[in-house]
Protein backbone atom coordinates (compact mmCIF):
# COMPACT_ATOMS: atom_id res chain seq x y z
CA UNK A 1 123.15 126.76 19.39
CA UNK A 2 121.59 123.66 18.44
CA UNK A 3 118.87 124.39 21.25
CA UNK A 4 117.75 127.32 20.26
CA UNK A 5 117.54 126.04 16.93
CA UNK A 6 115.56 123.38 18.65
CA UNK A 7 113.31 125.96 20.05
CA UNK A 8 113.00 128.50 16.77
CA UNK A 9 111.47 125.18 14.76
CA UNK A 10 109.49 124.48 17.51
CA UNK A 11 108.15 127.56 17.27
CA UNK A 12 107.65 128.15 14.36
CA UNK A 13 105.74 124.48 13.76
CA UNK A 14 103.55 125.47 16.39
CA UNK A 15 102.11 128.76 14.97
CA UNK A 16 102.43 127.56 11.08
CA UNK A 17 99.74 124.06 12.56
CA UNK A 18 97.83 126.20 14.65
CA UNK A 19 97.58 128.55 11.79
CA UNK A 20 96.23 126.56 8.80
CA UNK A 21 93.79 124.30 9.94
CA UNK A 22 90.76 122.86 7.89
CA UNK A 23 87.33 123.77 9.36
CA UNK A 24 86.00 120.65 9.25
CA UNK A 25 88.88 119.18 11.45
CA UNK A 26 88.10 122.11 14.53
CA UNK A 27 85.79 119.71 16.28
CA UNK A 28 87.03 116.38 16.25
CA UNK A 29 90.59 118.22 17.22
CA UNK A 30 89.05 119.52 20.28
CA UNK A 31 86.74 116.53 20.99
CA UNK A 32 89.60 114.58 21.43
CA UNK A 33 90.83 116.69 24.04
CA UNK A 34 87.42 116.38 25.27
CA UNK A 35 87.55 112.66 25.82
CA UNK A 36 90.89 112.33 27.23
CA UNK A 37 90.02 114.37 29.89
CA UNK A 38 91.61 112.69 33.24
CA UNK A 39 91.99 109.96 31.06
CA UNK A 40 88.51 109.03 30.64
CA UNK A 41 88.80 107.13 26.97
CA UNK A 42 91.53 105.18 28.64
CA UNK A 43 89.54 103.70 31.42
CA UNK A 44 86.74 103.43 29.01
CA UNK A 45 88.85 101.50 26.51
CA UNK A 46 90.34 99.17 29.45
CA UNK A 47 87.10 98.35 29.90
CA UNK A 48 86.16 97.26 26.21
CA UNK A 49 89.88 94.73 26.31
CA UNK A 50 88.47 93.36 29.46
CA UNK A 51 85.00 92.45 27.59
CA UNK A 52 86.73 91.74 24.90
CA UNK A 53 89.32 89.00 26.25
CA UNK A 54 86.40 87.90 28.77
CA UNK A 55 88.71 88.09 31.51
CA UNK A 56 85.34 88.42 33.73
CA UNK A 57 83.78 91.64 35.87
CA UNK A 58 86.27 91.48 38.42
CA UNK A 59 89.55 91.77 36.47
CA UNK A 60 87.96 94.18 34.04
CA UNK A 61 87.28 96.07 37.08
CA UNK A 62 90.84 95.94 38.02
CA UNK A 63 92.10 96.55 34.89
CA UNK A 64 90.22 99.98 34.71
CA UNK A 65 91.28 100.76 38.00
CA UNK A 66 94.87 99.95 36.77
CA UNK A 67 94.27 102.24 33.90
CA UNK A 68 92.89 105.03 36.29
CA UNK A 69 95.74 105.45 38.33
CA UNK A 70 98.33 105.16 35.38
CA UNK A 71 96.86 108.23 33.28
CA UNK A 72 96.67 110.10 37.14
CA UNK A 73 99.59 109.15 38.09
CA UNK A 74 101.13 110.47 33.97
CA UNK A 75 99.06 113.77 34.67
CA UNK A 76 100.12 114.73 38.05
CA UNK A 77 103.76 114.36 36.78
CA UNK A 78 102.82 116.73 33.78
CA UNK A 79 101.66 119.01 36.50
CA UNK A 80 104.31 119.11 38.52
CA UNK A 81 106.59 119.86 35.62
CA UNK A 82 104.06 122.56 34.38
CA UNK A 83 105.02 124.56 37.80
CA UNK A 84 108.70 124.36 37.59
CA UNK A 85 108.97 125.48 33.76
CA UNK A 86 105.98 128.01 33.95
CA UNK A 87 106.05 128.10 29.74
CA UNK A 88 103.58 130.33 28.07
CA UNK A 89 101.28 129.26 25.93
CA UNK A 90 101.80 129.80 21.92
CA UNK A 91 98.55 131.42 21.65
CA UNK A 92 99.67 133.91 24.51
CA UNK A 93 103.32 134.35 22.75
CA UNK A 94 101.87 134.72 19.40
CA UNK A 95 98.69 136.63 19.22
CA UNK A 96 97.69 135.49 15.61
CA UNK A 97 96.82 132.17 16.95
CA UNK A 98 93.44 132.16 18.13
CA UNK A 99 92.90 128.52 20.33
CA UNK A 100 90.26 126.83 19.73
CA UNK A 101 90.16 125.29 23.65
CA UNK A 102 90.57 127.28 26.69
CA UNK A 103 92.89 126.63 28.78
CA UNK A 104 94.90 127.73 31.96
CA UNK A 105 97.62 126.10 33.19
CA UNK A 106 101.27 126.76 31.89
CA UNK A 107 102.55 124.71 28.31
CA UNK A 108 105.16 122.30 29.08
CA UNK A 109 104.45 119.75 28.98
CA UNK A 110 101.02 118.41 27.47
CA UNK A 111 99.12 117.09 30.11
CA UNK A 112 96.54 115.32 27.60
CA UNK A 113 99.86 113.94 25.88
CA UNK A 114 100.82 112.46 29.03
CA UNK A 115 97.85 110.88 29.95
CA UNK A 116 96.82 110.11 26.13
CA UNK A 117 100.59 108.05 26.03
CA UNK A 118 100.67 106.51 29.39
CA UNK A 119 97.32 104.81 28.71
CA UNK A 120 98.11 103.72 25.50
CA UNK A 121 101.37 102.36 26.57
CA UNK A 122 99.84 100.52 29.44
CA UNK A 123 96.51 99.13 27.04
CA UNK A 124 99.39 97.91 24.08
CA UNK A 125 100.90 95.99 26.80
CA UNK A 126 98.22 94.29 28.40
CA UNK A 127 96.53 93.88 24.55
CA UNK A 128 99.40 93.87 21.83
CA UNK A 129 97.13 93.40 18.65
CA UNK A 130 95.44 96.34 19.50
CA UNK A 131 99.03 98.62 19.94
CA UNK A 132 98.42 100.33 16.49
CA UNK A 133 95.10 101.56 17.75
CA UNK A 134 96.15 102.95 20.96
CA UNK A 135 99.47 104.19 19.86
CA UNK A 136 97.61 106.04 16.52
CA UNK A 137 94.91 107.49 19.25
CA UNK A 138 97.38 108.68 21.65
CA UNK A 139 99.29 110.30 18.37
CA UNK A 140 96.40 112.18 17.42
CA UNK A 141 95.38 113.57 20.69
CA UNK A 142 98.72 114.74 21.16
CA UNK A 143 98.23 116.39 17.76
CA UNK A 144 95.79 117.98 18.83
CA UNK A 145 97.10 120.06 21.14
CA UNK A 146 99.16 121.82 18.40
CA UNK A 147 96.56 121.91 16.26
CA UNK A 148 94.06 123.87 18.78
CA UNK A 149 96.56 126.22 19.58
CA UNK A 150 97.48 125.61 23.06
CA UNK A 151 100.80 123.48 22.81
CA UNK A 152 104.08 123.48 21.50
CA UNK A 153 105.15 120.03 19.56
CA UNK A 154 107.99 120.08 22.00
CA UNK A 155 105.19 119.97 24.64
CA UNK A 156 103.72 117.26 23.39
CA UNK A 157 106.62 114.88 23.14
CA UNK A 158 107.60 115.93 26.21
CA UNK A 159 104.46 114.85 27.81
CA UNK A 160 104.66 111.65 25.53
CA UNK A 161 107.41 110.55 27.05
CA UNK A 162 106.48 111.63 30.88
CA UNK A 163 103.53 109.12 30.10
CA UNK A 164 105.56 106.65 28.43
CA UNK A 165 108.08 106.61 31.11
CA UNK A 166 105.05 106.30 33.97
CA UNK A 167 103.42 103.05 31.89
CA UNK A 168 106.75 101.35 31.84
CA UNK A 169 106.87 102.23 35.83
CA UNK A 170 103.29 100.43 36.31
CA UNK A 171 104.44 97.78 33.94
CA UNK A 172 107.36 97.18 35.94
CA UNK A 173 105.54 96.87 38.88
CA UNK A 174 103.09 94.80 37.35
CA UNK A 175 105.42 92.35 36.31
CA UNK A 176 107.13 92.33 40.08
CA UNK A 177 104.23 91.91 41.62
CA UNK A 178 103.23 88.49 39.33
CA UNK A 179 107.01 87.24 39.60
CA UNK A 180 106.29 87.77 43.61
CA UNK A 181 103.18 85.81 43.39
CA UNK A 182 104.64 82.66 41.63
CA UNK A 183 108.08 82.62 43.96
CA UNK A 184 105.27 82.57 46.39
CA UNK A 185 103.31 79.79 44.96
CA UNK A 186 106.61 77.52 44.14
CA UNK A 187 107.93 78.13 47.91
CA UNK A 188 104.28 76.68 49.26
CA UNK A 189 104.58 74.04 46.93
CA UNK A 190 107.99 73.01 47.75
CA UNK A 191 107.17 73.65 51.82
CA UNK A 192 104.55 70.82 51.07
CA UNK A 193 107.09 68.55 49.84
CA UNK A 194 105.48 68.43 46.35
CA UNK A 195 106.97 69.81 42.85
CA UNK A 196 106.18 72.88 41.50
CA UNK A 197 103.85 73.44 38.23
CA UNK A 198 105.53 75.36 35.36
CA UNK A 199 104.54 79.13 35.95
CA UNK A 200 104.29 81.83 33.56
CA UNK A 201 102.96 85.25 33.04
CA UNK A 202 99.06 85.80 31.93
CA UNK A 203 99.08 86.06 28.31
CA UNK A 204 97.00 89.63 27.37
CA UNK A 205 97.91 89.29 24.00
């Protein structure tokens, strides 16, 4: 009961977005599927946070590298999923949408929502202040995929949360690694017969 209610709004949101849209919004909606593209303005803006907090070429490096393999790692999981569901599209099911991006892969979930989210997750971590930006970015790309015509809003926040869940799986593996490293460095310093130095995390902030 409540699913299919579930389903019938989501539905019906899809076709009612993709179905009154304002000209002048067409091309920035489908530019910024454009530019999340194998998560290329997520890499691009771990570059600009590692400029911007000077961390120096070789972290920045790393931290787009980082970035790289967190939206891949989000997308192949959308992927995956895409095969086992198989849903069609809405401008397939409902031939009075007319999509303004080709596409053709199955609909759930969003694939750019994935990758869009699991950057942004990632970036908000590593660079708090700038949350609101990423977060509000990876919002609008996801609402974007509505808006062109080629997902469902339940496709979208299904992909959301795929790349949500990813982030917090390279966070948490971030954060292992570091703790490793300064067990590490207190064991050394302890072998040597010498007290150990306060550690803490990097602050990204």
């Amino acid at each position: 009961m409540h699913a299919a209610l579930l389903a019938s709004i989501d539905d019906a949101l899809a076709q009612w977005i993709a179905t009154h849209r304002w000209t002048p919004l067409n091309d920035p909606m489908i530019w910024l599927g454009d530019i999340d593209r194998l998560g290329a303005i997520w890499i691009a803006l771990a570059v600009v946070v590692g400029v911007v907090r000077k961390l120096g070429t070789l972290k920045t490096v790393g931290l787009a590298l980082l970035t790289a393999i967190t939206t891949f790692l989000a997308d192949s999981a959308s992927f995956g999923v895409k095969d086992l569901v198989d849903r069609t599209r809405p401008f397939e099911a409902h031939p009075r949408i007319h999509p303004l991006y080709s596409v053709h892969s199955s609909s759930f979930p969003a694939g750019h929502a994935a990758t869009a989210f699991a950057g942004a997750t990632l970036l908000a971590y590593l660079a708090p202040r700038a949350s609101p930006l990423f977060l509000t970015l990876a919002a609008a790309i996801g609402y974007s995929r509505v808006y062109v015509g080629v997902h469902y809003p339940g496709d979208v926040i299904a992909g959301a949360a795929i790349g949500v869940l990813i982030a917090i799986a390279v966070i948490a593996s971030l954060r292992l690694s570091q703790a490793t490293g300064v067990r590490e460095k207190v064991r050394q310093a302890l072998g040597r017969g010498g007290k150990p130095r306060s550690q803490r995390f990097p602050e990204w902030s």
